[in-house]
N, C-alpha and C. Protein backbone atom coordinates (compact mmCIF):
# COMPACT_ATOMS: atom_id res chain seq x y z
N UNK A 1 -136.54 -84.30 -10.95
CA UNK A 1 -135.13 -84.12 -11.22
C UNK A 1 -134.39 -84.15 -9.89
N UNK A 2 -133.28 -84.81 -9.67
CA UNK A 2 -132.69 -85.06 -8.89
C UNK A 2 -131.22 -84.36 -8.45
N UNK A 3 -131.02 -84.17 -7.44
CA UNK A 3 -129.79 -83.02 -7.25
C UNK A 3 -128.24 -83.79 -8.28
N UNK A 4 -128.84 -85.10 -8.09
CA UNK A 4 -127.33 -85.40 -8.88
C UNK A 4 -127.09 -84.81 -10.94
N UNK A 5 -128.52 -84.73 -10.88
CA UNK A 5 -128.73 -83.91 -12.63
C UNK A 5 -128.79 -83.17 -12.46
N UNK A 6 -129.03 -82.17 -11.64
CA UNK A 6 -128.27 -80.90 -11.31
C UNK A 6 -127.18 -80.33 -11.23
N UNK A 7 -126.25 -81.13 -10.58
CA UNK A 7 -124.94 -81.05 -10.23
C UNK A 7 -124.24 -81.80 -11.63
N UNK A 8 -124.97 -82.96 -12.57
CA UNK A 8 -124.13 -83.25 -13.34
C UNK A 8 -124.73 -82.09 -14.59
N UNK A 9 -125.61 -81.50 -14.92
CA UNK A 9 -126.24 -80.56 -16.16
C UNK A 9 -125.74 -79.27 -15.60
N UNK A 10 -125.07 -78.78 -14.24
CA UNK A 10 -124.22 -77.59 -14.10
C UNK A 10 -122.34 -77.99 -14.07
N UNK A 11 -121.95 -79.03 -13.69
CA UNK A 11 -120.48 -79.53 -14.04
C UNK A 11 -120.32 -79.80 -15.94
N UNK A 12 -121.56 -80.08 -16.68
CA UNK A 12 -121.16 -80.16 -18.10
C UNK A 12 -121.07 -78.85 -18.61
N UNK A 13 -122.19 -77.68 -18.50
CA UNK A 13 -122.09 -76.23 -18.32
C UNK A 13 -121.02 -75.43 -18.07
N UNK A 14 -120.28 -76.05 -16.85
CA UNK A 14 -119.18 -75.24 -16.66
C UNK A 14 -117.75 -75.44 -17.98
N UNK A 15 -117.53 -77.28 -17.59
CA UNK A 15 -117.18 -77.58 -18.60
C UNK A 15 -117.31 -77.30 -20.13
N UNK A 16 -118.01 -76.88 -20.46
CA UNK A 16 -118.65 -76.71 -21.54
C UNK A 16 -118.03 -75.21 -21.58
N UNK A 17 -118.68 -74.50 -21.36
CA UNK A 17 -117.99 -72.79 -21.30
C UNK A 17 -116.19 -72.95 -21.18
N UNK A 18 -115.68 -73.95 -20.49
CA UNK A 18 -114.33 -73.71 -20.34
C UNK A 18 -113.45 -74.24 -21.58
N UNK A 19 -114.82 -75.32 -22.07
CA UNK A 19 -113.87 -75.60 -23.63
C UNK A 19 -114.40 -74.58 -24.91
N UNK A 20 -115.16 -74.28 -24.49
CA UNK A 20 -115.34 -73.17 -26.00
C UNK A 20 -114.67 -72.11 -25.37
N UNK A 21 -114.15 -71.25 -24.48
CA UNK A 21 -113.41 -70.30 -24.34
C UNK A 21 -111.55 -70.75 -24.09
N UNK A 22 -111.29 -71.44 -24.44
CA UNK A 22 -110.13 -72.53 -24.42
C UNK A 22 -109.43 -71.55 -25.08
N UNK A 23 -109.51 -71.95 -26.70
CA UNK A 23 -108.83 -71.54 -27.86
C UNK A 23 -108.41 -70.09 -27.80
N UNK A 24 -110.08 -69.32 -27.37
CA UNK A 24 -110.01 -67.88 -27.53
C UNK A 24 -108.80 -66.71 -26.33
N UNK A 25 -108.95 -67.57 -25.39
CA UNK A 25 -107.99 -67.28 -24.57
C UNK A 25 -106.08 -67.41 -24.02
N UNK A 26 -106.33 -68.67 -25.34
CA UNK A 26 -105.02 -69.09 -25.81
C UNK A 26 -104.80 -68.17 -26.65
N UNK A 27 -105.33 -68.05 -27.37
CA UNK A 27 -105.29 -67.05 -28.67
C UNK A 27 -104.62 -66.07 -28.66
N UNK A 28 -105.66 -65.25 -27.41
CA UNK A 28 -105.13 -63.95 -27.06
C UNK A 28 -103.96 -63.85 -26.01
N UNK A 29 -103.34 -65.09 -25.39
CA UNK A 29 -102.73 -64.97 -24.74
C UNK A 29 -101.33 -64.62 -25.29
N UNK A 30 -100.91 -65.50 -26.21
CA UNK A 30 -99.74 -66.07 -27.43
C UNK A 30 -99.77 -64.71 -27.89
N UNK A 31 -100.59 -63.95 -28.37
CA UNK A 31 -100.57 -62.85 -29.28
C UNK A 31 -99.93 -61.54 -28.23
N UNK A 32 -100.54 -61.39 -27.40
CA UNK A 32 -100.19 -60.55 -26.48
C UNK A 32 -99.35 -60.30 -25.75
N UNK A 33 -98.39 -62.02 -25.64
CA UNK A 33 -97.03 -62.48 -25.75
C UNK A 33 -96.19 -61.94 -26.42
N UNK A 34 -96.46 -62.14 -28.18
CA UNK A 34 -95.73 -61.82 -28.89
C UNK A 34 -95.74 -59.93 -29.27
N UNK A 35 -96.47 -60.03 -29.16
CA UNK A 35 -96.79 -58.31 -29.25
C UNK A 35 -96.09 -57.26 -28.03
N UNK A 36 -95.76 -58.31 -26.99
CA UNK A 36 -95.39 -57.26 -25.99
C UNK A 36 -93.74 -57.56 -25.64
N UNK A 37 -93.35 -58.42 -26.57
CA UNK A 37 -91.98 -58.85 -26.77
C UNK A 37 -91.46 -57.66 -27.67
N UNK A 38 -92.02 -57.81 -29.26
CA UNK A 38 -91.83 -57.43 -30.11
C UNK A 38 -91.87 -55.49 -29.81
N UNK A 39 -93.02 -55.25 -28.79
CA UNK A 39 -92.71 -53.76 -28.37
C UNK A 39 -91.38 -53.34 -27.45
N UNK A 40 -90.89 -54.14 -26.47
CA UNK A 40 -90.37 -54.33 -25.84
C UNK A 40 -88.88 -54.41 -26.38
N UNK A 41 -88.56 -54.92 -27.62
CA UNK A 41 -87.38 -55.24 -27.86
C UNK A 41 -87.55 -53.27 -28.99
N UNK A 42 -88.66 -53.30 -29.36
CA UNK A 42 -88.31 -51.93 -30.61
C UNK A 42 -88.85 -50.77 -29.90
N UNK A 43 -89.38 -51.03 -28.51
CA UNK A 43 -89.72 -49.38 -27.92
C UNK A 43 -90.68 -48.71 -28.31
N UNK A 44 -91.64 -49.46 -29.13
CA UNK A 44 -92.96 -48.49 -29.56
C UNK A 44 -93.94 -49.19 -27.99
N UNK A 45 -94.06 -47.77 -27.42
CA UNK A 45 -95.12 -48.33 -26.45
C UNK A 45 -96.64 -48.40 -26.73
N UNK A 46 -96.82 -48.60 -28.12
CA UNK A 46 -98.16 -48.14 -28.22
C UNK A 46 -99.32 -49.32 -28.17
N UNK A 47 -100.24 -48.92 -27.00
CA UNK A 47 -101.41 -50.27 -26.59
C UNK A 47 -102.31 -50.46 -27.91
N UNK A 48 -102.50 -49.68 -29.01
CA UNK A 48 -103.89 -50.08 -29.41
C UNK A 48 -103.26 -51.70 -30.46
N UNK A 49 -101.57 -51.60 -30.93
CA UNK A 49 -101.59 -52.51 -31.82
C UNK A 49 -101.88 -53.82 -30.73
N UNK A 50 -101.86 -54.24 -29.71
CA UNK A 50 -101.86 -55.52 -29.04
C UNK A 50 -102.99 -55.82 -29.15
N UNK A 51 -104.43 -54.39 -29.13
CA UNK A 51 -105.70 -54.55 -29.20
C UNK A 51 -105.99 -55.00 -30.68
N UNK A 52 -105.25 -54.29 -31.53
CA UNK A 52 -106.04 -55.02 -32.60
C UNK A 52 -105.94 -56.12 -33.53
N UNK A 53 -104.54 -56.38 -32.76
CA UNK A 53 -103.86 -58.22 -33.14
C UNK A 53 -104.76 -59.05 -32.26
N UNK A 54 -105.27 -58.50 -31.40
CA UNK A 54 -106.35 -59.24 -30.29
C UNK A 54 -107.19 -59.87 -31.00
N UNK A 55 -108.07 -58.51 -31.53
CA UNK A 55 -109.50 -58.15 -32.23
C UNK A 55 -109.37 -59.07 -33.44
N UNK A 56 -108.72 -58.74 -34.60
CA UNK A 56 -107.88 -59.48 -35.27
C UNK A 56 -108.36 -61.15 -35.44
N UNK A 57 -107.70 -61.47 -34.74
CA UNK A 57 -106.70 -63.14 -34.36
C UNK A 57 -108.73 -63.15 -34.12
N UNK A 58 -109.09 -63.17 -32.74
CA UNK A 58 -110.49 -63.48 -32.24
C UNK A 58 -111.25 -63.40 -33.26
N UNK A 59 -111.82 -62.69 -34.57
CA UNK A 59 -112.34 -62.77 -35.65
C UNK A 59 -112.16 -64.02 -36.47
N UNK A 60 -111.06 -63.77 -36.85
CA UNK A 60 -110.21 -65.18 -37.80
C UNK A 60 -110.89 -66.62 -36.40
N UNK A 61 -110.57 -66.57 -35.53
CA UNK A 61 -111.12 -67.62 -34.46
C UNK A 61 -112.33 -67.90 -34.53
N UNK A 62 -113.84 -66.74 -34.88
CA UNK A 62 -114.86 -67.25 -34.63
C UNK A 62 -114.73 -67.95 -35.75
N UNK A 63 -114.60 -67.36 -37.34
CA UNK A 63 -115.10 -67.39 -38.06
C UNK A 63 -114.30 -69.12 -38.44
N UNK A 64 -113.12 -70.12 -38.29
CA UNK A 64 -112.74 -70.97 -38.36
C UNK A 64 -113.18 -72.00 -37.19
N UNK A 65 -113.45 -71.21 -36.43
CA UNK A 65 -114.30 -72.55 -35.05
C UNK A 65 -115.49 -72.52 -35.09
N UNK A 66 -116.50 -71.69 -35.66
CA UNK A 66 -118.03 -71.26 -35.50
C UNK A 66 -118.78 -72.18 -35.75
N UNK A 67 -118.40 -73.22 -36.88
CA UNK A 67 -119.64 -74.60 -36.89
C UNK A 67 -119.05 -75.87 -35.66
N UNK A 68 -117.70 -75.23 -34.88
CA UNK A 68 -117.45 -76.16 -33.81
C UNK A 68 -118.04 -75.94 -32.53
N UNK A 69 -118.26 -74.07 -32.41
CA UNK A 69 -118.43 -73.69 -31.23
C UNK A 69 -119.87 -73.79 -31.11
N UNK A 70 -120.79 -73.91 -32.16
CA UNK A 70 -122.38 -73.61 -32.76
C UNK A 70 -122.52 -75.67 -32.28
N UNK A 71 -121.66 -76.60 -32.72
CA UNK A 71 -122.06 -77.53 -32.66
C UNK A 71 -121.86 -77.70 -31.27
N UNK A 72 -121.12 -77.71 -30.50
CA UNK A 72 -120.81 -78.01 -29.21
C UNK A 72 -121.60 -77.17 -28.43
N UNK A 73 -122.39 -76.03 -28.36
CA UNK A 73 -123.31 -75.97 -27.59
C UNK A 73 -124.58 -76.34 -28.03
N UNK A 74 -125.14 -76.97 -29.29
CA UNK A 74 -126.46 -77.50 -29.92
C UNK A 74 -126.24 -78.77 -28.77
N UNK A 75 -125.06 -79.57 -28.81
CA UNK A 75 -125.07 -80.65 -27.67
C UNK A 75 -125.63 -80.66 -26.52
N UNK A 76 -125.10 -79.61 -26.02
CA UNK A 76 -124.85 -79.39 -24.65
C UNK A 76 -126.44 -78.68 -24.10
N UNK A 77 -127.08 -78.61 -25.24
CA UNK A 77 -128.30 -77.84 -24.78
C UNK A 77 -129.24 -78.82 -24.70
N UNK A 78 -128.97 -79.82 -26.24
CA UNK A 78 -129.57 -81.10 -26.28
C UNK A 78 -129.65 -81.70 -25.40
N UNK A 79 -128.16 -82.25 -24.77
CA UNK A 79 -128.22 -83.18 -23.64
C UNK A 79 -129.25 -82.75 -22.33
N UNK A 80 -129.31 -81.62 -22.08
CA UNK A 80 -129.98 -80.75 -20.81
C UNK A 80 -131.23 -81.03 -20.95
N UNK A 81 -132.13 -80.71 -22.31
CA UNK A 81 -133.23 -80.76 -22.49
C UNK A 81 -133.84 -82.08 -22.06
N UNK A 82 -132.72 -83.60 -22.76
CA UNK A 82 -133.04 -85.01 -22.67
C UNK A 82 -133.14 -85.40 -21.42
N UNK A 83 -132.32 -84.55 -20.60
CA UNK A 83 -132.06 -84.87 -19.12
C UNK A 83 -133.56 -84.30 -18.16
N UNK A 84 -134.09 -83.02 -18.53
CA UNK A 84 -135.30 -82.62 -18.37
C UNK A 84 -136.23 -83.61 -18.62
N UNK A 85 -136.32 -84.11 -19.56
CA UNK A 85 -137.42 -84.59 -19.94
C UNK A 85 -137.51 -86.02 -19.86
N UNK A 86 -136.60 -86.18 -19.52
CA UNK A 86 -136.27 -88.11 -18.82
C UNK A 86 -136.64 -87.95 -17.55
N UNK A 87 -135.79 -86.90 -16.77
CA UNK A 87 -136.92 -86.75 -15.10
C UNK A 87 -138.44 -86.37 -15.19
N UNK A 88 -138.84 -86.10 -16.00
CA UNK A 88 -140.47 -85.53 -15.36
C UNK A 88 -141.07 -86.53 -15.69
């Protein structure tokens, strides 16, 4: 195995982690947006509702992305393995 399948089976990895945590971080971003508007304009300072519109929203997320997020790393593990086993 050669440093360049190294460098390309850890750049898909990274990649890879940065698109399945994409959504989830959008997610929570928008929400936490709106949640800290919506406290902000009515004066309830209270942290746990932002947590559990968080908790919430991220549930509804696995459970509608889960045969995307399950398929996209079956790939990504695939490809690694093919790449292993084409160098030796």
């Amino acid at each position: 195995m050669s440093q360049g399948d190294v460098i390309n089976i850890i750049k898909e990895g990274v990649t890879t982690a940065l698109l399945l945590a994409a959504p989830f971080l959008a997610v929570t971003m928008v929400i936490g947006l709106f949640v800290a508007i919506i406290q902000a304009a009515t004066q309830i300072q209270e942290q746990s509702i932002a947590f559990i519109c968080k908790i919430v929203a991220v549930g509804l997320l696995m459970i509608l992305l889960g045969s995307w997020l399950m398929t996209t790393i079956v790939d990504y593990t695939t490809r690694v393995f093919q790449t292993i086993n084409s160098s030796l």
